[in-house]
C-alpha atoms as a PDB file:
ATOM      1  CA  UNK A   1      70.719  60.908  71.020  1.00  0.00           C
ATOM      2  CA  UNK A   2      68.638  64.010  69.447  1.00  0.00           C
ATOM      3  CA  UNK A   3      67.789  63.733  66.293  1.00  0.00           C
ATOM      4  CA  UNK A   4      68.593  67.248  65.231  1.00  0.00           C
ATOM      5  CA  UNK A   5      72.209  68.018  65.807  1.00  0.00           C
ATOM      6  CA  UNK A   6      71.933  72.423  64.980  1.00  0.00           C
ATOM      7  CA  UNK A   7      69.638  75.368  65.850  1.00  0.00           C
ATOM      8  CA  UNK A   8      68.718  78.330  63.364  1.00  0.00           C
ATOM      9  CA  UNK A   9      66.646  80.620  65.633  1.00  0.00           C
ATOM     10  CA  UNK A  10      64.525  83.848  64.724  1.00  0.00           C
ATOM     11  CA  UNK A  11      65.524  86.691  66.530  1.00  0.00           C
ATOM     12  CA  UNK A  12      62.300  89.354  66.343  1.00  0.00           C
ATOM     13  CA  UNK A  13      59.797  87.732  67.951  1.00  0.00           C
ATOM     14  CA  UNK A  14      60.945  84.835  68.606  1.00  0.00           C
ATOM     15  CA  UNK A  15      64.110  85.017  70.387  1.00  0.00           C
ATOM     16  CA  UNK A  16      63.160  88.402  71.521  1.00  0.00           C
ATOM     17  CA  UNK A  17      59.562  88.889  72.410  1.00  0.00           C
ATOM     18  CA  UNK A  18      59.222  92.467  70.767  1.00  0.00           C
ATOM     19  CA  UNK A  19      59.925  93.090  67.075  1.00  0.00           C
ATOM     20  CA  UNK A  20      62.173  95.541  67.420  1.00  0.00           C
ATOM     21  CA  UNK A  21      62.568  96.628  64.304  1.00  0.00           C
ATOM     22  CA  UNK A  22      59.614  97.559  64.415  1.00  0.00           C
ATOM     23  CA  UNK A  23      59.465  99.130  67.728  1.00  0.00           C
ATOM     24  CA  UNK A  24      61.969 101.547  66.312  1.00  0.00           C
ATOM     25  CA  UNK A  25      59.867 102.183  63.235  1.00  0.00           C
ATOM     26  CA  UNK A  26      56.932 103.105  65.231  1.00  0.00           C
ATOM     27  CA  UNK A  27      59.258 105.890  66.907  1.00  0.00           C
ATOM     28  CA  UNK A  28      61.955 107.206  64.823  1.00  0.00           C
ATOM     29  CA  UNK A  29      60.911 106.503  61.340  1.00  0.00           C
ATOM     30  CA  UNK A  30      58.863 108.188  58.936  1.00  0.00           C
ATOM     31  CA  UNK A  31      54.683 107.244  59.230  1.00  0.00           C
ATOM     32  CA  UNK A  32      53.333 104.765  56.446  1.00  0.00           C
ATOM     33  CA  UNK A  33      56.099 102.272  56.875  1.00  0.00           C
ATOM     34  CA  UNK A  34      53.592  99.795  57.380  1.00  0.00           C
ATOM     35  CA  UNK A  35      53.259  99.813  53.747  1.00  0.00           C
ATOM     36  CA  UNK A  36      56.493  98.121  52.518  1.00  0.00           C
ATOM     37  CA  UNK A  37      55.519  94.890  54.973  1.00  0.00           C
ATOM     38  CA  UNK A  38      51.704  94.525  53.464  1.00  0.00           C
ATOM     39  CA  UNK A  39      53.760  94.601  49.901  1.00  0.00           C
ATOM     40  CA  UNK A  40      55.890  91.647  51.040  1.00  0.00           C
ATOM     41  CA  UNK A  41      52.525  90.176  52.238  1.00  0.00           C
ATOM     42  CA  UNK A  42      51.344  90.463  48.448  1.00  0.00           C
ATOM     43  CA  UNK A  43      54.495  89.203  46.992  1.00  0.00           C
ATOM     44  CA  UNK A  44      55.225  92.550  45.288  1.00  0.00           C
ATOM     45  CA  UNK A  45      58.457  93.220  46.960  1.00  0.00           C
ATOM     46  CA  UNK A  46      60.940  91.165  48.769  1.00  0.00           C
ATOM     47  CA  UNK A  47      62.085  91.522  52.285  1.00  0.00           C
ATOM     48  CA  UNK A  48      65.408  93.244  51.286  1.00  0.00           C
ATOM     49  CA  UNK A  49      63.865  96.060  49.116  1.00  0.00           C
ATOM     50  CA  UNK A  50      61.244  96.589  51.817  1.00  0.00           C
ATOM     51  CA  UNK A  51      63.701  96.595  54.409  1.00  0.00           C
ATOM     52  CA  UNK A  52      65.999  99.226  52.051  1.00  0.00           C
ATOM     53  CA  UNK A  53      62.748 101.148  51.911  1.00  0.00           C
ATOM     54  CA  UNK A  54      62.207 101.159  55.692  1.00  0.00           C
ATOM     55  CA  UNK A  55      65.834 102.316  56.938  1.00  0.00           C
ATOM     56  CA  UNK A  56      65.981 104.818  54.931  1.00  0.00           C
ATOM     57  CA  UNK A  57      62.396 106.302  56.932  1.00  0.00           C
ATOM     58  CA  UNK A  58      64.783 106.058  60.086  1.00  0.00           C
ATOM     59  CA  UNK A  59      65.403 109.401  61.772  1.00  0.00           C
ATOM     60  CA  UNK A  60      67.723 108.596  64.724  1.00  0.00           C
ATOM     61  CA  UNK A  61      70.859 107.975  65.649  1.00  0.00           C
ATOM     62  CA  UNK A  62      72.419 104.634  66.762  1.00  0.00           C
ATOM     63  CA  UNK A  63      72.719 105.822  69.924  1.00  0.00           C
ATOM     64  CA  UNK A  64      69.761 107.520  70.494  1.00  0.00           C
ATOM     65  CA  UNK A  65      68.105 103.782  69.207  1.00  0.00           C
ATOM     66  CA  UNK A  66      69.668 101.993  71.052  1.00  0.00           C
ATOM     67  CA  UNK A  67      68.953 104.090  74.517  1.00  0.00           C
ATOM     68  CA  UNK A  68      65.460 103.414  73.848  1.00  0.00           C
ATOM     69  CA  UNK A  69      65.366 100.135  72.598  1.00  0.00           C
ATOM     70  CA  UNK A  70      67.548  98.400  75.025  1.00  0.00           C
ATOM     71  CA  UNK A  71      64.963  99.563  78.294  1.00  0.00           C
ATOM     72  CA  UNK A  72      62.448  97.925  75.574  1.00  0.00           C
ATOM     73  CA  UNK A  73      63.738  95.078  74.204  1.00  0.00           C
ATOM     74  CA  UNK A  74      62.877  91.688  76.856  1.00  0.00           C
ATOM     75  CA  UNK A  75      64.653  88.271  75.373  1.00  0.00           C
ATOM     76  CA  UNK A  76      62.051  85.716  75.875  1.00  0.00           C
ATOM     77  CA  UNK A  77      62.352  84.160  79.627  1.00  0.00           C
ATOM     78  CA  UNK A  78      62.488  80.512  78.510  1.00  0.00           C
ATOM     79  CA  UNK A  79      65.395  81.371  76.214  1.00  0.00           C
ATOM     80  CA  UNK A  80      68.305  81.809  77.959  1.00  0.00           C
ATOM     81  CA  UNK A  81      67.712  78.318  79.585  1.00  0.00           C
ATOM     82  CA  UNK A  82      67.137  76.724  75.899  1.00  0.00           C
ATOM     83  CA  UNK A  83      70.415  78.087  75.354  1.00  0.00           C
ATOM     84  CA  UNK A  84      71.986  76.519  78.349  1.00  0.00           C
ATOM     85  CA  UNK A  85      70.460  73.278  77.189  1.00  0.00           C
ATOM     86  CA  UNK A  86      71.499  73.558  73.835  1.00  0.00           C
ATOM     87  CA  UNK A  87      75.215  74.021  75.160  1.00  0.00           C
ATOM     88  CA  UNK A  88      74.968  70.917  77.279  1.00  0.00           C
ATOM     89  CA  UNK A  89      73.667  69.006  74.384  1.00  0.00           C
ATOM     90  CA  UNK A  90      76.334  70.299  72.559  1.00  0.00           C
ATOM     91  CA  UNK A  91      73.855  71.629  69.985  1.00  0.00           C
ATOM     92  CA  UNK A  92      75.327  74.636  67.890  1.00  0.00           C
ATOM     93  CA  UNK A  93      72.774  77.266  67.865  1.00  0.00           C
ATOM     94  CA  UNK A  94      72.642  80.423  65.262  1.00  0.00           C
ATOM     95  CA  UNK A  95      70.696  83.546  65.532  1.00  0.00           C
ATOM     96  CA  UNK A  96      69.200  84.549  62.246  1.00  0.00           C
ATOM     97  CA  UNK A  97      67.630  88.124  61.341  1.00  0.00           C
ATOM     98  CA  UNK A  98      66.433  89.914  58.872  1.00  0.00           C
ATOM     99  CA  UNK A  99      65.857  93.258  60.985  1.00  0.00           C
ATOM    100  CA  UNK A 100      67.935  96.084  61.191  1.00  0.00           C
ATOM    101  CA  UNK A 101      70.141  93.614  63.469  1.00  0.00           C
ATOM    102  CA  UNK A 102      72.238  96.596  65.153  1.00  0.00           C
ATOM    103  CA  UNK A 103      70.610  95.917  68.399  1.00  0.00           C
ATOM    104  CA  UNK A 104      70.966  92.493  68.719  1.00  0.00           C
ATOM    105  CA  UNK A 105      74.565  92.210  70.059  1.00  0.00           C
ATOM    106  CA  UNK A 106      73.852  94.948  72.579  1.00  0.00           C
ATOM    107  CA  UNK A 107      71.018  93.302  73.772  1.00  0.00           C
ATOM    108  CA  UNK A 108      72.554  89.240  73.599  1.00  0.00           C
ATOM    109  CA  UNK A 109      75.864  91.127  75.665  1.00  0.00           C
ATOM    110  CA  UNK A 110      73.394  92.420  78.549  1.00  0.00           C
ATOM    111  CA  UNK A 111      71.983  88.553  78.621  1.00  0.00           C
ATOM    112  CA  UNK A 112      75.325  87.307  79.314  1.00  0.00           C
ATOM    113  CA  UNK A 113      74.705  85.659  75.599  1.00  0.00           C
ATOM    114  CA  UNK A 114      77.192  87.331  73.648  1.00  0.00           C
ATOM    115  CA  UNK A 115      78.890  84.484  72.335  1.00  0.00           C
ATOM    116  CA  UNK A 116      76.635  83.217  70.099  1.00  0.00           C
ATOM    117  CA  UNK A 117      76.805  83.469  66.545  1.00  0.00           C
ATOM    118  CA  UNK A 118      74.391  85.897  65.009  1.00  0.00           C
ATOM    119  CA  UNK A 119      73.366  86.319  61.089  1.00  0.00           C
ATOM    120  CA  UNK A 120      72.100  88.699  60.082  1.00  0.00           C
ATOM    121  CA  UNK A 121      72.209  92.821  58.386  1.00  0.00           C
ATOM    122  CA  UNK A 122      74.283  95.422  58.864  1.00  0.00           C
ATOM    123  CA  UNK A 123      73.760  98.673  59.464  1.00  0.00           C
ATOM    124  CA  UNK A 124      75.899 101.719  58.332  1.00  0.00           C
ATOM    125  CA  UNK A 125      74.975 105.601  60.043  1.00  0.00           C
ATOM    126  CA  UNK A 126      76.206 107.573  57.747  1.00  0.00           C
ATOM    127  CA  UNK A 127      74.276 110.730  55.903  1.00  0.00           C
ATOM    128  CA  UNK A 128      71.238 111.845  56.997  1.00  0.00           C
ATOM    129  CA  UNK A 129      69.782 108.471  57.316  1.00  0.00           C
ATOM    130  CA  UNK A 130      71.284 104.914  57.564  1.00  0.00           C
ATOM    131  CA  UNK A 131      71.710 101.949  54.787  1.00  0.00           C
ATOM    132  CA  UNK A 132      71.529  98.360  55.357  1.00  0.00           C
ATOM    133  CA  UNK A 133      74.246  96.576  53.674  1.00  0.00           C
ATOM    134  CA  UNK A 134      73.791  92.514  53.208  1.00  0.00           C
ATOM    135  CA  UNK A 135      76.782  90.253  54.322  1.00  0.00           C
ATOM    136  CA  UNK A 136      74.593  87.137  54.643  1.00  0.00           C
ATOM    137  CA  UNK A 137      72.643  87.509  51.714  1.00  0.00           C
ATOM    138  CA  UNK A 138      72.619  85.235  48.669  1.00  0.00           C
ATOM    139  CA  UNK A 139      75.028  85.615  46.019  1.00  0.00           C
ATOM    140  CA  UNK A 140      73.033  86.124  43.348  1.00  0.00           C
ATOM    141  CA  UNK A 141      69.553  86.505  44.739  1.00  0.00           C
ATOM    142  CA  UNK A 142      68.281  89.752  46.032  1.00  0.00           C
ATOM    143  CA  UNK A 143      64.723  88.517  47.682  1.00  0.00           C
ATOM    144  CA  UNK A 144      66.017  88.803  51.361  1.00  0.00           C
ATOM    145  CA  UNK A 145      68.444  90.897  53.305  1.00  0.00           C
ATOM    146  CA  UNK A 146      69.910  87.266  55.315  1.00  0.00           C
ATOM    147  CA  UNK A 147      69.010  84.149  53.566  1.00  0.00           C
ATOM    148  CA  UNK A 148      68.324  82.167  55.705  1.00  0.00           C
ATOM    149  CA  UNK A 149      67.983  79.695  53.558  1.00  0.00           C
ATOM    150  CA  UNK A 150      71.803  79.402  52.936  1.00  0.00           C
ATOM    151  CA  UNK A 151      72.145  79.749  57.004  1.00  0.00           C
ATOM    152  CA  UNK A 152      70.843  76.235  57.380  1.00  0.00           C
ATOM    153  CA  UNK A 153      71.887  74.869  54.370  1.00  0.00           C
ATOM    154  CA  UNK A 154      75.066  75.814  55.920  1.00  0.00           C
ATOM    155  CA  UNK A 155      74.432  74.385  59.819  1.00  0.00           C
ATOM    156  CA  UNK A 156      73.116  71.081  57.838  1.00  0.00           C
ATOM    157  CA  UNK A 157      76.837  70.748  55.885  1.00  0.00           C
ATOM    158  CA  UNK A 158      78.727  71.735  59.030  1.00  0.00           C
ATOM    159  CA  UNK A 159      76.493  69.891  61.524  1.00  0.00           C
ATOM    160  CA  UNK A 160      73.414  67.350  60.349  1.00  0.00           C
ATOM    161  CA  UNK A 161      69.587  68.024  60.696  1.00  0.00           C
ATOM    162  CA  UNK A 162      68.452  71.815  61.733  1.00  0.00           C
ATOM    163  CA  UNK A 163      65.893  73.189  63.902  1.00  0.00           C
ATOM    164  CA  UNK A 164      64.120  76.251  62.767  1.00  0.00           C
ATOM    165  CA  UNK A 165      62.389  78.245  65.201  1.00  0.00           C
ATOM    166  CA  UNK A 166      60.482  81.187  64.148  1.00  0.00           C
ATOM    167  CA  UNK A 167      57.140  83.731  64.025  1.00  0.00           C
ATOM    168  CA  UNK A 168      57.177  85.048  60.651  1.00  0.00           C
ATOM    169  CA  UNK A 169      56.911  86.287  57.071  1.00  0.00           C
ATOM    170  CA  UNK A 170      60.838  86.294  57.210  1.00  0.00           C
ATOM    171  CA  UNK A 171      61.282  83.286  58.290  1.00  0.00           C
ATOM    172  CA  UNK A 172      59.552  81.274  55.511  1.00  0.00           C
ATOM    173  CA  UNK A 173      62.615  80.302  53.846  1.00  0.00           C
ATOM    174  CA  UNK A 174      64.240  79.462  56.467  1.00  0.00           C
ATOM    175  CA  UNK A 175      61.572  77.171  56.980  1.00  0.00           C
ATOM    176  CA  UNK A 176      61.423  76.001  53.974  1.00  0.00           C
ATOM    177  CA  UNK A 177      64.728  74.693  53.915  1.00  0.00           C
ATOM    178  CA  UNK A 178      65.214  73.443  57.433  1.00  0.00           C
ATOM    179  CA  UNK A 179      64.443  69.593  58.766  1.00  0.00           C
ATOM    180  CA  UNK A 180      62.160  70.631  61.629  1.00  0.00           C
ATOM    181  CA  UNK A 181      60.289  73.691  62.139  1.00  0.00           C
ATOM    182  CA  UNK A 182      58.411  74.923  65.241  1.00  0.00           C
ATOM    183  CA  UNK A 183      56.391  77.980  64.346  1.00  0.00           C
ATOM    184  CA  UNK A 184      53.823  80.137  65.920  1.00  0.00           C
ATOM    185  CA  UNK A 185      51.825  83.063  64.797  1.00  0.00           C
ATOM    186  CA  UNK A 186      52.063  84.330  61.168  1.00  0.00           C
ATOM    187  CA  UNK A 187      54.390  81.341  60.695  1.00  0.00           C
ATOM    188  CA  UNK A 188      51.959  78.618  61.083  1.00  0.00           C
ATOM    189  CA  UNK A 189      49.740  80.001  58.464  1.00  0.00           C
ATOM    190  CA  UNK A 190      52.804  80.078  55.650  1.00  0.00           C
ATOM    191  CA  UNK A 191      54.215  76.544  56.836  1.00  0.00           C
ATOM    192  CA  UNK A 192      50.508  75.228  56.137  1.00  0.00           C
ATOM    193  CA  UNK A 193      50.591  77.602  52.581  1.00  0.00           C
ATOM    194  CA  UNK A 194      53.858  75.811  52.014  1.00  0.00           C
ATOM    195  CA  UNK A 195      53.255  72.711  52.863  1.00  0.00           C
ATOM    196  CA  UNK A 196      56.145  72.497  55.537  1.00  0.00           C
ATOM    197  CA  UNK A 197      55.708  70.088  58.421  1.00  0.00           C
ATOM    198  CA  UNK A 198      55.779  71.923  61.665  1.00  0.00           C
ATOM    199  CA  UNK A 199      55.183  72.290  65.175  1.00  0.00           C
ATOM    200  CA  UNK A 200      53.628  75.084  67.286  1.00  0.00           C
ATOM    201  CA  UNK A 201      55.252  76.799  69.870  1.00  0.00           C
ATOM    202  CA  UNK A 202      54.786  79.263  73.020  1.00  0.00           C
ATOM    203  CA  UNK A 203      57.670  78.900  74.702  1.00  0.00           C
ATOM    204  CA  UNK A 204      61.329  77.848  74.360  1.00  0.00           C
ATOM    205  CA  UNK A 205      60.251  75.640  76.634  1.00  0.00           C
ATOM    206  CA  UNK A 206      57.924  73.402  74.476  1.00  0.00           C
ATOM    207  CA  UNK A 207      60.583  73.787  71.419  1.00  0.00           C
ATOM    208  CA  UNK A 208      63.259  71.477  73.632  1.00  0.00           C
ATOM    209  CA  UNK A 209      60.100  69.031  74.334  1.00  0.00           C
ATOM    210  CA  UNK A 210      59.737  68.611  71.126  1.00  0.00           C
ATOM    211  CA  UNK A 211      63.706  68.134  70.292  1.00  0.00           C
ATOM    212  CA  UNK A 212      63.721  65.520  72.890  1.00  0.00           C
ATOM    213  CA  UNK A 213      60.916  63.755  71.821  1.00  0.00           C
ATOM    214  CA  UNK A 214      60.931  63.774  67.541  1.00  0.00           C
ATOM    215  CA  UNK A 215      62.208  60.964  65.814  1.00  0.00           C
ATOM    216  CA  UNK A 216      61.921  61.022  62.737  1.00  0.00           C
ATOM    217  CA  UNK A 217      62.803  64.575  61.160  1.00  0.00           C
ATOM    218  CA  UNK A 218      60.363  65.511  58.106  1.00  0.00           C
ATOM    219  CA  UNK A 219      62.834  66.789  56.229  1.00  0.00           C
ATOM    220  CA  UNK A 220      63.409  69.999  54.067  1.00  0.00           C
ATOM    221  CA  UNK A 221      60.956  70.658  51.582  1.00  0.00           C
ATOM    222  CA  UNK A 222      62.102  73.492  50.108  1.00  0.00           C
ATOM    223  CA  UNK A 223      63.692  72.701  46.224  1.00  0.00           C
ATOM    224  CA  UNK A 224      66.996  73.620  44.533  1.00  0.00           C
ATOM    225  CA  UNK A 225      65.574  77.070  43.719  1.00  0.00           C
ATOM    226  CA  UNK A 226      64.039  79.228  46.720  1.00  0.00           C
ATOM    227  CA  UNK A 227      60.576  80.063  45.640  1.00  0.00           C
ATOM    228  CA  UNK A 228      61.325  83.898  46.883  1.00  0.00           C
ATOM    229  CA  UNK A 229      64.094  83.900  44.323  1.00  0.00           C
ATOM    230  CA  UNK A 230      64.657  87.634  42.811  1.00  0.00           C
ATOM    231  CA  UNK A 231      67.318  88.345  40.378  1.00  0.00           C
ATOM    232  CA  UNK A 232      69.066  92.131  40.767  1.00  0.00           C
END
């Protein structure tokens, strides 16, 4: 039996091989975006005020986003058989974003992976640019856009143990907060800042190796108060 019994995965990067937020920054949003991430870098702003910062630069329809992000956007090949596997282990698995997230069903439904549960932002087109509004944030704190901190605190109170899988500055928390972690890329850098226990990753491929093959799970490290904890 597998030790870990849910799946919180990253979608940006790691789910998807392209960032795609940032794909459509690059194209329909204002130049100097860049800025808002190297602020999260410094630990000046969180991820939801930079991300506030960033739709608003967006000049575009969804439509005319989505026809270009779609051709674009290429789920990583290895994924759609984790999936599969996940299903026949009967392994709940969760998409978690922090993006702009309107792309994400669109690009799941042309997979054939539509049915799985996605957390993440919402975006509203209205005016003469969009807003993001925050249905998975935290209650109280305003750091991130999705906490994904609270998404597998959640999986581990419905479910047992969590996977994390991720690439990221967003996806510390997560992280932080999750029994196993396989990271790559910027990740592995802030798990080793942290202090997290982890496992790198190229593929989805080498993440189901390692679920078939760790015993025990390090654990969450992360404490009763998220360390990217901002008050309104």
């Amino acid at each position: 039996m597998l030790a870990v019994r849910a799946l919180l995965v990253d979608f940006d990067g790691t789910a998807c091989l392209q960032d795609v937020s940032e794909m459509l920054l690059d194209t329909f949003g204002e130049p100097g975006w860049e800025r808002f991430d190297e602020a999260v870098d410094r630990g000046e702003m969180g991820l939801r005020e930079a991300g506030a910062h960033q739709v608003a630069m967006l000049r575009g329809s969804r439509e005319e986003m989505l026809v270009f992000a779609l051709p674009r956007a290429q789920l990583a090949p290895s994924f759609p058989t984790f999936v599969a596997w996940a299903e026949e282990k009967d392994l709940p698995l969760v998409l978690a974003s922090d993006g702009f997230a309107f792309y994400i069903r669109p690009i799941l439904e042309e997979a054939g992976l539509g049915h799985l549960e996605v957390v993440t932002n919402e975006l509203v087109f209205e005016g003469p640019a969009p807003s993001q509004l925050h249905p998975n944030g935290h209650p109280v704190c305003t750091g991130c856009g999705t906490c994904k901190m609270l998404a597998a605190q959640r999986l581990r109170e419905r479910h047992g143990a969590v996977a994390f899988v991720g690439d990221g500055q967003s996806d510390r928390y997560g992280a932080l907060y999750s029994d196993i972690v396989f990271a790559k890329d910027a990740l592995v850098a802030i798990c080793e800042l942290d202090g997290v226990p982890f496992r790198r990753w190229e593929t989805f491929d080498d993440v189901r190796e390692g679920l078939e093959t760790i015993h025990p799970l390090a654990g969450p490290v992360g404490g009763e108060r998220c360390p990217g904890w901002r008050s309104p």
